[in-house]
N, C-alpha and C. Protein backbone atom coordinates (compact mmCIF):
# COMPACT_ATOMS: atom_id res chain seq x y z
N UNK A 1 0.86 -1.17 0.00
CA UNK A 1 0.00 0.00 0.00
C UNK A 1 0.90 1.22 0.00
N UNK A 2 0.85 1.76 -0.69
CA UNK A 2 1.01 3.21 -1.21
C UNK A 2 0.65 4.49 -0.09
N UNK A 3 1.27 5.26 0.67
CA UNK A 3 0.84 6.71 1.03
C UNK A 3 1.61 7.76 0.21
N UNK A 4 1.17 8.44 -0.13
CA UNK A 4 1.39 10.01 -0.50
C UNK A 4 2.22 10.58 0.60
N UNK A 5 3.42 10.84 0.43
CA UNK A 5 3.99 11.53 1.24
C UNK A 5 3.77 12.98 1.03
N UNK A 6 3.86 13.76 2.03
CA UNK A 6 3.66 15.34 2.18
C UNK A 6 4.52 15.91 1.21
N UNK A 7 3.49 16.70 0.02
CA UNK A 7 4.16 17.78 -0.85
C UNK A 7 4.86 18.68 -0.30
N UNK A 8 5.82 19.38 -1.19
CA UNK A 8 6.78 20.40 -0.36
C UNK A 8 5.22 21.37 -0.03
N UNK A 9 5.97 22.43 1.21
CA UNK A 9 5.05 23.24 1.55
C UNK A 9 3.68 22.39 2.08
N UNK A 10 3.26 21.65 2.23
CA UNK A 10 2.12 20.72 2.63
C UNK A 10 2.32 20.68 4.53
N UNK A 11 1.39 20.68 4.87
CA UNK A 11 1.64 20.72 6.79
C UNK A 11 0.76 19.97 6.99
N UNK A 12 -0.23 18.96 6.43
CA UNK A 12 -1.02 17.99 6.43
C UNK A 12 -0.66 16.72 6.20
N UNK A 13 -0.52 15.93 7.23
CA UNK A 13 -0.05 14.61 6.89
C UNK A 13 -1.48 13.92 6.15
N UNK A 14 -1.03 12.46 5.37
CA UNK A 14 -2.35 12.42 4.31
C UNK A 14 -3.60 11.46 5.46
N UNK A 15 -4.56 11.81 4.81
CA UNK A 15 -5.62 11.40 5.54
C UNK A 15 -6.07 10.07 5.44
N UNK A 16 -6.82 9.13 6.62
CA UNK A 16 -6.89 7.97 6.32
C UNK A 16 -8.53 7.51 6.85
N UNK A 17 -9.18 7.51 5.91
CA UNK A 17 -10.60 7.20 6.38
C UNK A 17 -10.83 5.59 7.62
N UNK A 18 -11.93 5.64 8.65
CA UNK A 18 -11.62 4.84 9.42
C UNK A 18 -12.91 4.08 9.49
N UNK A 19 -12.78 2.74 9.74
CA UNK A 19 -14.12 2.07 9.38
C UNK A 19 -14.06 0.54 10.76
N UNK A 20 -15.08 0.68 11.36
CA UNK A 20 -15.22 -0.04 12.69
C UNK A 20 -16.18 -0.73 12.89
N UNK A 21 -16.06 -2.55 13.17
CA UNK A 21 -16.46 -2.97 13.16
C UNK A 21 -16.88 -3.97 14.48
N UNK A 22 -18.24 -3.44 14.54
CA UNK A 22 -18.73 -3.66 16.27
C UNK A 22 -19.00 -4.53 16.81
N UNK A 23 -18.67 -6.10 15.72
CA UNK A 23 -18.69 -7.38 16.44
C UNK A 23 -18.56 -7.89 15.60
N UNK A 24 -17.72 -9.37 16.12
CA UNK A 24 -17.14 -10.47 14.64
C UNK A 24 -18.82 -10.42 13.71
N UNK A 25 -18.51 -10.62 12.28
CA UNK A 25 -19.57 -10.64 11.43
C UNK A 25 -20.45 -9.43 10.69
N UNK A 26 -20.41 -8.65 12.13
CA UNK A 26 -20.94 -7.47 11.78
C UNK A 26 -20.58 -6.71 10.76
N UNK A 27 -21.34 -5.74 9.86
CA UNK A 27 -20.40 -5.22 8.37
C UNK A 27 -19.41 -3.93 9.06
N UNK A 28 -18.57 -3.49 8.28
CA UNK A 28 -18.22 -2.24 8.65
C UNK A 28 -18.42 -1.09 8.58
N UNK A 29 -18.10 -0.42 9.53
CA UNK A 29 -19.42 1.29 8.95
C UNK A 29 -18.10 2.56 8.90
N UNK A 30 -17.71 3.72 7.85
CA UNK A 30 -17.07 4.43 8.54
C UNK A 30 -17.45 5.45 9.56
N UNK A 31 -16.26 5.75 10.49
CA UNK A 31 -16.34 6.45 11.75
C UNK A 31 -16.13 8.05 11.57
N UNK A 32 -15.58 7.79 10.91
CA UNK A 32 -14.44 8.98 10.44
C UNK A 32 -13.01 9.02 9.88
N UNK A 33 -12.53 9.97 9.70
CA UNK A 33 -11.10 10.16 9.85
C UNK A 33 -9.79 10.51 10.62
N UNK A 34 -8.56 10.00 10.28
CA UNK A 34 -7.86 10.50 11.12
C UNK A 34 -6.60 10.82 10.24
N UNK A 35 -5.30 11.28 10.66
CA UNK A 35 -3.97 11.88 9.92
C UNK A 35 -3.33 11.36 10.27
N UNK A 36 -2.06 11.12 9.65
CA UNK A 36 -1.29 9.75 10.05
C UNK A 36 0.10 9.86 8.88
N UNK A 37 1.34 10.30 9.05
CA UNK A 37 1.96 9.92 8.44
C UNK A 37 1.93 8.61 7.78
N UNK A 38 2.20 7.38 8.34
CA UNK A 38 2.06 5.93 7.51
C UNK A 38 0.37 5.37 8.36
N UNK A 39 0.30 3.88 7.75
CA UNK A 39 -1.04 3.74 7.83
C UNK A 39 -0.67 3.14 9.13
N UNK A 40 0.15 2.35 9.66
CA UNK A 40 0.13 1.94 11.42
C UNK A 40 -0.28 3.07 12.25
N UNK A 41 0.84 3.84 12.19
CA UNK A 41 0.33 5.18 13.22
C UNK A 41 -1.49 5.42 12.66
N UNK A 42 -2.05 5.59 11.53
CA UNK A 42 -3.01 6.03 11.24
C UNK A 42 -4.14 5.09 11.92
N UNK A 43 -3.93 3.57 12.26
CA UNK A 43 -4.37 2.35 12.99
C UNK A 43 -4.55 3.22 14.25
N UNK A 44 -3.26 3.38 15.14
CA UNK A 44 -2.91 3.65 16.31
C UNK A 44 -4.42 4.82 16.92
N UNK A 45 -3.61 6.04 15.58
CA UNK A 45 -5.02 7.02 15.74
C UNK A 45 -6.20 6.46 15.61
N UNK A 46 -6.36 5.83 14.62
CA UNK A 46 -8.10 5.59 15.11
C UNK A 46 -8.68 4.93 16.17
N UNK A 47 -7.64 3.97 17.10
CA UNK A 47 -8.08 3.35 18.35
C UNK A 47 -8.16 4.32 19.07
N UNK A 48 -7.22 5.54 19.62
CA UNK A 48 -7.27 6.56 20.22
C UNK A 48 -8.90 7.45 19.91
N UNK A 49 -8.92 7.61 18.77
CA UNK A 49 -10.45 8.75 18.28
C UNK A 49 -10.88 8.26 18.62
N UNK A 50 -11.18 6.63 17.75
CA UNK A 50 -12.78 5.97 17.80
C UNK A 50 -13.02 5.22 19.04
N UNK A 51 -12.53 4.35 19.68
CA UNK A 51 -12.52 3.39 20.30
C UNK A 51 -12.47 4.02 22.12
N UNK A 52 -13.49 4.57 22.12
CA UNK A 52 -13.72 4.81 23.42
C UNK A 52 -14.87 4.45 23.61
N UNK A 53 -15.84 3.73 23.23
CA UNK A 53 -16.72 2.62 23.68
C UNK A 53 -16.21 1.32 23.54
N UNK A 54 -16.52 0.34 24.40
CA UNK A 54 -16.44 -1.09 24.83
C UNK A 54 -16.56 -2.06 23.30
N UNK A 55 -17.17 -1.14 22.10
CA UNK A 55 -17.69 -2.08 21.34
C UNK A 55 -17.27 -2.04 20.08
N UNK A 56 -15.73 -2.82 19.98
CA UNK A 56 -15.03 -2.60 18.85
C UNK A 56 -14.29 -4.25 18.84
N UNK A 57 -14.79 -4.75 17.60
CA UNK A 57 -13.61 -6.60 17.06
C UNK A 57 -12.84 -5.55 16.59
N UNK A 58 -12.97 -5.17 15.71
CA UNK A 58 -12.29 -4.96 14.34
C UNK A 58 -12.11 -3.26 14.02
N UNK A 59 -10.65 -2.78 13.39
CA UNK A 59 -10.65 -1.45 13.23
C UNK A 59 -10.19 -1.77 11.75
N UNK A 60 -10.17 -1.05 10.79
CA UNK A 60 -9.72 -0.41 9.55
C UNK A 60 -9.10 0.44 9.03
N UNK A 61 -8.04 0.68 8.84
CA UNK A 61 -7.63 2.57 7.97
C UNK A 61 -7.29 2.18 6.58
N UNK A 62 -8.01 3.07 5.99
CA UNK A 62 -7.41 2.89 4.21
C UNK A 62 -7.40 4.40 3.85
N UNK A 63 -5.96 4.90 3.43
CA UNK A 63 -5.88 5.82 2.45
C UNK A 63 -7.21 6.29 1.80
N UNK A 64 -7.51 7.99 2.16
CA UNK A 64 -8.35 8.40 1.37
C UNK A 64 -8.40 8.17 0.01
N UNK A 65 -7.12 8.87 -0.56
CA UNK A 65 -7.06 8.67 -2.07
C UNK A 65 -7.20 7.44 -2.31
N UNK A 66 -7.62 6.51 -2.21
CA UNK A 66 -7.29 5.56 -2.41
C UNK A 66 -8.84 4.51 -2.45
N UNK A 67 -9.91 5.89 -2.18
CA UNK A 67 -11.70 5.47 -1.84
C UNK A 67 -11.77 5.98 -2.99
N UNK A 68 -12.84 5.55 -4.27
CA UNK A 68 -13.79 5.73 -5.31
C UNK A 68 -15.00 6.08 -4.83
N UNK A 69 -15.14 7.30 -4.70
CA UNK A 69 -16.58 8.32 -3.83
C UNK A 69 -17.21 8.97 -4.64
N UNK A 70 -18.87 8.58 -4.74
CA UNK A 70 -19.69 8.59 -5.81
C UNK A 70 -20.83 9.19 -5.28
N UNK A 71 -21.42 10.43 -5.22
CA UNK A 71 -22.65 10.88 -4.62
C UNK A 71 -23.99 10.38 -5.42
N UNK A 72 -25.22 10.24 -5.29
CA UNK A 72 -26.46 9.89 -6.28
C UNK A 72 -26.23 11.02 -6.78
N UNK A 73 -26.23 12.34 -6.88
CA UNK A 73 -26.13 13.67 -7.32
C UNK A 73 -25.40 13.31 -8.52
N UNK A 74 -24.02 13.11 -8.43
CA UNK A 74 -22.82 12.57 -9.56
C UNK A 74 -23.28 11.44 -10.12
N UNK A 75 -23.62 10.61 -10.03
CA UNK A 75 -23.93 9.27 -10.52
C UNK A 75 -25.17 9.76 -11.58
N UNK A 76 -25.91 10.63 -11.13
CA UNK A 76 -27.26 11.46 -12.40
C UNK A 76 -27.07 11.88 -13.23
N UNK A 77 -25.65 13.04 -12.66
CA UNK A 77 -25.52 13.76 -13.77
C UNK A 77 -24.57 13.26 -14.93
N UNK A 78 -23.94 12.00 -14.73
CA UNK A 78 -23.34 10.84 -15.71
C UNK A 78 -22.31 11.27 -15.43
N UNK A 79 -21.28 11.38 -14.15
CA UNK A 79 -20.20 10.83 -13.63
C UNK A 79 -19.70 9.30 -13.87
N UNK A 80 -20.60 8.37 -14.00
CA UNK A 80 -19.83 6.97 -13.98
C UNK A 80 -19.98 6.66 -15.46
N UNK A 81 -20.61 7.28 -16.43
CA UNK A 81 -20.17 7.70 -17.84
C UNK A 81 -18.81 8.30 -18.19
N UNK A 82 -18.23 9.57 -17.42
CA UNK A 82 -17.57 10.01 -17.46
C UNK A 82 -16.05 9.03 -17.56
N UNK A 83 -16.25 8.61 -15.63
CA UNK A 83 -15.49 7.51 -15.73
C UNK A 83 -15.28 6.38 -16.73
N UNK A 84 -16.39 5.93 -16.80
CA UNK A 84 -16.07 4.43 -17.69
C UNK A 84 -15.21 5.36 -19.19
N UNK A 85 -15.55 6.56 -19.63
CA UNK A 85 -14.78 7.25 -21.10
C UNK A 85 -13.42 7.39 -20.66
N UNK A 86 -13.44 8.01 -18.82
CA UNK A 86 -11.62 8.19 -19.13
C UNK A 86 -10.83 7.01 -18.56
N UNK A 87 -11.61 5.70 -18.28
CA UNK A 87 -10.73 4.95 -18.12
C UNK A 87 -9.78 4.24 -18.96
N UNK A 88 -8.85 3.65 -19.10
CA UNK A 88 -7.94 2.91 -19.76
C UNK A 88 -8.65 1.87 -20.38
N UNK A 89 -8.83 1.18 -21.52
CA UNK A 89 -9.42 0.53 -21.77
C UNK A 89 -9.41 -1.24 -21.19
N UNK A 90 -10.36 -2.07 -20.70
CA UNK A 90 -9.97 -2.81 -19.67
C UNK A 90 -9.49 -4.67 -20.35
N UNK A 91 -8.22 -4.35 -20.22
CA UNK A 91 -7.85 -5.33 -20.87
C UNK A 91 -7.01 -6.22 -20.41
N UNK A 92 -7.35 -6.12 -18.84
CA UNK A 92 -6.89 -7.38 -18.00
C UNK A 92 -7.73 -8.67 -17.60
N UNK A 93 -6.94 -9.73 -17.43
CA UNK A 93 -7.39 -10.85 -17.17
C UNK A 93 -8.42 -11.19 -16.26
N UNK A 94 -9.33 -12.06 -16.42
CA UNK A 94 -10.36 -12.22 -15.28
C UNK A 94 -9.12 -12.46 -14.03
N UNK A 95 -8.07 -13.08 -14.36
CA UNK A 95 -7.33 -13.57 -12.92
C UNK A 95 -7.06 -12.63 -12.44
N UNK A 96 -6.76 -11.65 -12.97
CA UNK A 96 -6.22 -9.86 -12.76
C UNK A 96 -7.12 -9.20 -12.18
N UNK A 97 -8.40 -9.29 -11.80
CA UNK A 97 -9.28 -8.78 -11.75
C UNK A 97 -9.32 -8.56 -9.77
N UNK A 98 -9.56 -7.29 -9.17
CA UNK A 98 -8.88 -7.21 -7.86
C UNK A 98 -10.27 -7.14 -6.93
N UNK A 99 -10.09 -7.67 -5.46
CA UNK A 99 -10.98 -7.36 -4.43
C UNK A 99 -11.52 -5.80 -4.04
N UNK A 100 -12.70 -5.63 -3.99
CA UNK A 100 -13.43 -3.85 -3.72
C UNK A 100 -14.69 -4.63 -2.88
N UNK A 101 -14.22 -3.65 -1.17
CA UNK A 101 -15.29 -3.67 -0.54
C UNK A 101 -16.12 -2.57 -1.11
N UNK A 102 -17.85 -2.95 -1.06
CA UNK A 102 -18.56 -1.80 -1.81
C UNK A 102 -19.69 -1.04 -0.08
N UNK A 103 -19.42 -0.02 -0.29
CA UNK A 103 -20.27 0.94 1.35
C UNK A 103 -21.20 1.67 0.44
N UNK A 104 -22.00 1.87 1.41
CA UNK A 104 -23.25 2.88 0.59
C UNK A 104 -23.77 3.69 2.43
N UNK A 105 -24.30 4.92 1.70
CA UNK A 105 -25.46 5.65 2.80
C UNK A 105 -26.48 5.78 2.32
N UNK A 106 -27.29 5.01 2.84
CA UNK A 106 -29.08 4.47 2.31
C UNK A 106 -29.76 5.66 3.24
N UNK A 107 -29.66 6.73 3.56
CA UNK A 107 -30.35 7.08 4.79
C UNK A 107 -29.38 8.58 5.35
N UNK A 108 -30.43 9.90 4.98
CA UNK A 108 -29.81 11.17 5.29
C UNK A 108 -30.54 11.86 6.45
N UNK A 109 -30.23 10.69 7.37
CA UNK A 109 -30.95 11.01 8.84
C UNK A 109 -28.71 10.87 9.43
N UNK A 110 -28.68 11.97 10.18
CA UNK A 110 -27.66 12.05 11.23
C UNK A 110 -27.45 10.82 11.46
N UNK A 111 -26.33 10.46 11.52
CA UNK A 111 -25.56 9.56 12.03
C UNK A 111 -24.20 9.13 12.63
N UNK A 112 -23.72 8.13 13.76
CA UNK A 112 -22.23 8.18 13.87
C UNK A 112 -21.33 7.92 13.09
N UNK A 113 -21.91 6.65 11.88
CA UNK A 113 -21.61 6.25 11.03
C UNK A 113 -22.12 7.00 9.62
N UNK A 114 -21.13 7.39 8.44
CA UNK A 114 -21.21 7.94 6.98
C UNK A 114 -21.62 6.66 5.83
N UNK A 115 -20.84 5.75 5.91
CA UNK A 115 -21.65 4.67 5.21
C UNK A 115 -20.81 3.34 5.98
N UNK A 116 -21.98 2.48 5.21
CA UNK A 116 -21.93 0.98 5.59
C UNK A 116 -21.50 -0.09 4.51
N UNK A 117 -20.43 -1.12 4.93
CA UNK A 117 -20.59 -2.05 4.32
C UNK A 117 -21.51 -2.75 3.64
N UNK A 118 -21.56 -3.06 2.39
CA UNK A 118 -23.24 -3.55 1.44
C UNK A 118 -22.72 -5.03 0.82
N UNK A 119 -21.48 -5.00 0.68
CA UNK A 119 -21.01 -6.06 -0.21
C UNK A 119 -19.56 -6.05 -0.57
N UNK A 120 -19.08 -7.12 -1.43
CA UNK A 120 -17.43 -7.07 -2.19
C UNK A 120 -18.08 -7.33 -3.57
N UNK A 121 -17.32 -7.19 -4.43
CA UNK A 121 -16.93 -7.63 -6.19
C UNK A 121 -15.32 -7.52 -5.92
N UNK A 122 -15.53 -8.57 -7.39
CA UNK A 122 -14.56 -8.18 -8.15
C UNK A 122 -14.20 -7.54 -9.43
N UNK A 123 -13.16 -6.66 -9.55
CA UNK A 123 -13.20 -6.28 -10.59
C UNK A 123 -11.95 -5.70 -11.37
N UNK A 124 -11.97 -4.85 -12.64
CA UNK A 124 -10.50 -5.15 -12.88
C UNK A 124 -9.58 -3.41 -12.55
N UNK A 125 -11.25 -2.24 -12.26
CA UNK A 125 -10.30 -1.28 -11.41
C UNK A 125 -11.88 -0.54 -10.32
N UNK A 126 -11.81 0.51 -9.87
CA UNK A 126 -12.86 0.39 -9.06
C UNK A 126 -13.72 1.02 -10.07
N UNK A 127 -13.85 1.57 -10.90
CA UNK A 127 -15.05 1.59 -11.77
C UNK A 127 -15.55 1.13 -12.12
N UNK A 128 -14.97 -0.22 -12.66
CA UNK A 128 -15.85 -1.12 -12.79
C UNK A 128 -16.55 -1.82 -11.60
N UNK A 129 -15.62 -1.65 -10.30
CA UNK A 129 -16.24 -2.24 -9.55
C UNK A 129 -17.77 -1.59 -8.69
N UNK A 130 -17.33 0.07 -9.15
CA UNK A 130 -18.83 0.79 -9.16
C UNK A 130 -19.78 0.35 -9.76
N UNK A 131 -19.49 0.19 -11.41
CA UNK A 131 -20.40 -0.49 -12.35
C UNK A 131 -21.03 -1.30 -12.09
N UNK A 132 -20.52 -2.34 -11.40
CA UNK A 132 -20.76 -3.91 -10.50
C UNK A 132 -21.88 -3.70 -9.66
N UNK A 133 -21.05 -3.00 -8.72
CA UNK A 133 -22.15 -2.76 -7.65
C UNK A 133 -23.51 -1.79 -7.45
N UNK A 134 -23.38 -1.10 -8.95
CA UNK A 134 -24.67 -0.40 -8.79
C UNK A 134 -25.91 -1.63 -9.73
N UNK A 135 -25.13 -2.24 -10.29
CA UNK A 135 -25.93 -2.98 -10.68
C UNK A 135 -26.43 -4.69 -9.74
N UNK A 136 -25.62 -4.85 -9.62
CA UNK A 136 -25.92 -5.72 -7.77
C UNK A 136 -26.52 -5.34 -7.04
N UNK A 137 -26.48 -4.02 -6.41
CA UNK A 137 -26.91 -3.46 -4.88
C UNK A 137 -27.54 -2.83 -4.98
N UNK A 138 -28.12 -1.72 -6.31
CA UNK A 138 -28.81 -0.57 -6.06
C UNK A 138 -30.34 -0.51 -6.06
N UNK A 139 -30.69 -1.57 -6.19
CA UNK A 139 -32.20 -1.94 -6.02
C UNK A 139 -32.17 -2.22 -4.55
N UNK A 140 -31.82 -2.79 -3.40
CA UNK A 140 -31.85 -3.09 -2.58
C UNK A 140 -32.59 -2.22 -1.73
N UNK A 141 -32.10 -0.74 -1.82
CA UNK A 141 -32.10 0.46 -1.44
C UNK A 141 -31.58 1.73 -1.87
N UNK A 142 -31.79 2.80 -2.13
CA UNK A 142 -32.09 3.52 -2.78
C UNK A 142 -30.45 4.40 -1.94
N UNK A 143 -29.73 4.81 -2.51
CA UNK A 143 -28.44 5.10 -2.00
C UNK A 143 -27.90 6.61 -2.56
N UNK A 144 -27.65 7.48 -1.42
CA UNK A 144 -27.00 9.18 -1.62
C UNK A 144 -25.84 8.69 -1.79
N UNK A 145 -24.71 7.50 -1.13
CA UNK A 145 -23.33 7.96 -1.52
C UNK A 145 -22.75 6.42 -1.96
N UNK A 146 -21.65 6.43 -2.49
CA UNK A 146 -21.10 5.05 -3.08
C UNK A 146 -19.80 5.09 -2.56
N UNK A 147 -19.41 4.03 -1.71
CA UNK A 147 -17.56 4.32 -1.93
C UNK A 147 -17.34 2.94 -2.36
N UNK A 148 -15.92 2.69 -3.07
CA UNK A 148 -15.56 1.82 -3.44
C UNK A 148 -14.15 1.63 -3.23
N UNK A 149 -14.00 0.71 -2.06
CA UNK A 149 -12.84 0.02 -1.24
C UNK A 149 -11.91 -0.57 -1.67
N UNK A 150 -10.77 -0.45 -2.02
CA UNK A 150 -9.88 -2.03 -2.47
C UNK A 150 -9.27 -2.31 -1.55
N UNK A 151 -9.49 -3.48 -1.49
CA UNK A 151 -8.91 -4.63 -0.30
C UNK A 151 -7.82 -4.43 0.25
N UNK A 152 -6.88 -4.04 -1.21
CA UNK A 152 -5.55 -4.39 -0.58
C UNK A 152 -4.78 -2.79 -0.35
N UNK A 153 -6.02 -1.57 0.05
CA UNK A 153 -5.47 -0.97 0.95
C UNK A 153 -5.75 -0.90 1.77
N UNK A 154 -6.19 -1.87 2.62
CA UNK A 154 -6.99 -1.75 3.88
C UNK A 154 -6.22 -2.36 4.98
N UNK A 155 -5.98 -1.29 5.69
CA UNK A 155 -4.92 -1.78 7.14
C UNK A 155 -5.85 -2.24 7.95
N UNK A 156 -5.84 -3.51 8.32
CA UNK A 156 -6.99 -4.32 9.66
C UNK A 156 -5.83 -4.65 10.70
N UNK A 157 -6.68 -4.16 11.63
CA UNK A 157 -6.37 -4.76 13.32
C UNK A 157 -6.77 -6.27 13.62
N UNK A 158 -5.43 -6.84 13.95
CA UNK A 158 -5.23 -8.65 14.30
C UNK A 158 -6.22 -9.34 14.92
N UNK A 159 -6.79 -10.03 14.72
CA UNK A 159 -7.14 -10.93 16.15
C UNK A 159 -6.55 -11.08 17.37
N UNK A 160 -5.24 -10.73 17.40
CA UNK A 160 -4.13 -11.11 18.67
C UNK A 160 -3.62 -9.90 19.18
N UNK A 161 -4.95 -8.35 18.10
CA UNK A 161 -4.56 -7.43 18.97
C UNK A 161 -5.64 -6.63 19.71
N UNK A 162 -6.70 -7.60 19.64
CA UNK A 162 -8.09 -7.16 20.42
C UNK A 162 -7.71 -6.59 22.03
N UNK A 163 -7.22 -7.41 22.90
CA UNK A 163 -6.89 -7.28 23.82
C UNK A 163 -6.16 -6.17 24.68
N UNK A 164 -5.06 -6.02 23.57
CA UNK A 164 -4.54 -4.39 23.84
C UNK A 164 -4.90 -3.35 23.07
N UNK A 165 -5.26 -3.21 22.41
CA UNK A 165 -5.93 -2.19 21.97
C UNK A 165 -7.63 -1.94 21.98
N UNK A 166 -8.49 -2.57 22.24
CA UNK A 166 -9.81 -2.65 22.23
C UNK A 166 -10.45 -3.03 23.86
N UNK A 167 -9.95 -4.17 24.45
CA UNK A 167 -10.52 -3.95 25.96
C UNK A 167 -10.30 -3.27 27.10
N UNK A 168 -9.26 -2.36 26.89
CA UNK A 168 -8.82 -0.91 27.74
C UNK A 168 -9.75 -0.34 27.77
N UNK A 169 -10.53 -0.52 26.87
CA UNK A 169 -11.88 0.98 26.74
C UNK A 169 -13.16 -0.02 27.59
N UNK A 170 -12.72 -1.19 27.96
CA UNK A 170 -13.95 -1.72 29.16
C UNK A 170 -14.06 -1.32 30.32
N UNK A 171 -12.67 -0.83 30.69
CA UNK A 171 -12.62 0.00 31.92
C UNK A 171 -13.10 1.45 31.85
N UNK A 172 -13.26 1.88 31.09
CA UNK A 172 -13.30 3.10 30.83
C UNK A 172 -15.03 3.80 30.86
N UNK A 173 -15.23 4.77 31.76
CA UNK A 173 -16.75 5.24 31.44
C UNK A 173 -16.65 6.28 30.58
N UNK A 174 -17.81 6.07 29.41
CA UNK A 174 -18.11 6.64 29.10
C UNK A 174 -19.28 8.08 29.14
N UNK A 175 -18.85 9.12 28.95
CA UNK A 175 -20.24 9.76 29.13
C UNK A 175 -20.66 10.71 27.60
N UNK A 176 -22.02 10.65 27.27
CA UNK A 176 -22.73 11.52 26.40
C UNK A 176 -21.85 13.54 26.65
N UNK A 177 -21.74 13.80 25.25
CA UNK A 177 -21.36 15.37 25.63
C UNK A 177 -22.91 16.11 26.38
N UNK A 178 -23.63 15.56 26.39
CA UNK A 178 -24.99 15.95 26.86
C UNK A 178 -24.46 15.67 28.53
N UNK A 179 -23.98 14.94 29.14
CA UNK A 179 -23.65 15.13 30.54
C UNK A 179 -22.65 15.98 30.84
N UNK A 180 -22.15 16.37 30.24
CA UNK A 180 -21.57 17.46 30.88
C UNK A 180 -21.99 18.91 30.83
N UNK A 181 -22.79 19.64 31.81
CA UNK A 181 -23.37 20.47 32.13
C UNK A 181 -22.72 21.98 32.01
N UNK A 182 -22.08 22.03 31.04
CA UNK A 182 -21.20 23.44 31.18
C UNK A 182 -21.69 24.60 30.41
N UNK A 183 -23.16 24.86 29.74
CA UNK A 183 -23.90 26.08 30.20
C UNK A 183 -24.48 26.16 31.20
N UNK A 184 -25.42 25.33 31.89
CA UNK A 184 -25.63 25.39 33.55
C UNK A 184 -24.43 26.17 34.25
N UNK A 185 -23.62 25.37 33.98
CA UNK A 185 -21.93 26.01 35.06
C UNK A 185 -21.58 27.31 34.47
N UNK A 186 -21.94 27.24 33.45
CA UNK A 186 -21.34 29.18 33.07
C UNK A 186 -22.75 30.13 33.23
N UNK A 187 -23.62 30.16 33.06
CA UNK A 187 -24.93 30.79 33.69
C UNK A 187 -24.48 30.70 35.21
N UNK A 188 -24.46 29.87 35.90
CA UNK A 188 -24.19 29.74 37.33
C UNK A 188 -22.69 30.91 37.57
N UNK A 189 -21.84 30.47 37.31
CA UNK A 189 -20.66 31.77 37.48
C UNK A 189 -21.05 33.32 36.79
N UNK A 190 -21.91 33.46 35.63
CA UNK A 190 -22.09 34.84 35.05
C UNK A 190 -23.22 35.03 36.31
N UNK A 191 -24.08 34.09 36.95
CA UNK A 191 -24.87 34.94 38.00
C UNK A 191 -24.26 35.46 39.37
N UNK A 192 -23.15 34.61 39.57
CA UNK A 192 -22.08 34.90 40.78
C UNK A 192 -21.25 36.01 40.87
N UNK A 193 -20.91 36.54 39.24
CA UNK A 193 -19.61 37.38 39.03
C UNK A 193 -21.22 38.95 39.20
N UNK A 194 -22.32 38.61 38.67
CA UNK A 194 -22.97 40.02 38.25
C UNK A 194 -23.87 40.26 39.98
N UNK A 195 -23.71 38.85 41.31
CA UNK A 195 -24.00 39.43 42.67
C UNK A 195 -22.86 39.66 43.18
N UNK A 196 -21.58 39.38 42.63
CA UNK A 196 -20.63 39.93 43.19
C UNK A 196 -20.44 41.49 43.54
């Protein structure tokens, strides 16, 4: 796997989308992002961001550049036309043909999660593997965004590293930003400082 190292003048290390998975079997959803010179440290960060609830098997980081991100908006206005014209013409082998997890967001209600695991193809680059999957998946449910995953940039957390990195956060309480009361507490001091 490939990172982009920082252009001259660049003060942004490259970004690594993060995708968490909340029990063996379960699909994966992304969380967010995090920055990360290489993709371990970018691992490291996302246990740190994400993983402060109890309820994490599995973590993920894959290189942004490295996601095929397709809005329904783009997909209308014949974006995956576009694509399929400027791609290379596809003239590799079925054996050649590479692993793409496919995520979608069925649903523009708030959420912790941006999209969800829907499925894999194969295919021989991710356009086609868009191609694939809109024709596989898109009846299922009716979908605002498309990303399209390849396998083999996807940094996964071990089985043999659940333990230290994932059950630390069993000890740990969590609380809602809703419990912590700090307009109450600043109303309470602006009424203290104005009977002062």
């Amino acid at each position: 796997m490939s990172v982009n190292t920082l252009a001259p003048g660049d003060t942004q290390w490259p970004r690594f989308e993060v995708f968490q998975q909340v029990r063996e079997g379960a699909p994966f959803a992304n969380v967010g992002a995090v920055h990360a010179p290489d993709p371990e440290i970018a691992l490291q960060n996302a246990r740190d961001v994400f993983v402060r609830r109890p309820h994490t098997h599995r973590l993920w980081v894959v290189p942004a550049t490295e996601i095929l991100s397709r809005t329904a908006e783009q997909l209308a206005d014949g974006q995956e036309q576009a694509d399929a014209a400027d791609e290379a013409p596809d003239l590799t082998a079925v054996g050649d043909e590479r692993h793409y997890y496919i995520f979608r967001k069925t649903s523009q209600r708030r959420s912790m999660n941006f999209v969800t695991q829907w499925g894999d193809v194969q295919a021989a680059s991710p356009q086609s593997a868009l191609r694939l999957a809109l024709e596989q998946f898109a009846e299922d449910r009716p979908a605002f965004v498309w990303w399209i995953v390849p396998a083999n940039a996807v940094l996964s957390s071990r089985d043999e590293d659940v333990s230290s990195m994932f059950e630390p956060a069993h000890d740990k309480s969590y609380r809602m930003p809703t419990e912590y009361h700090t307009q109450t507490m600043m109303r309470e001091l602006e009424a203290q400082d104005r009977d002062a």
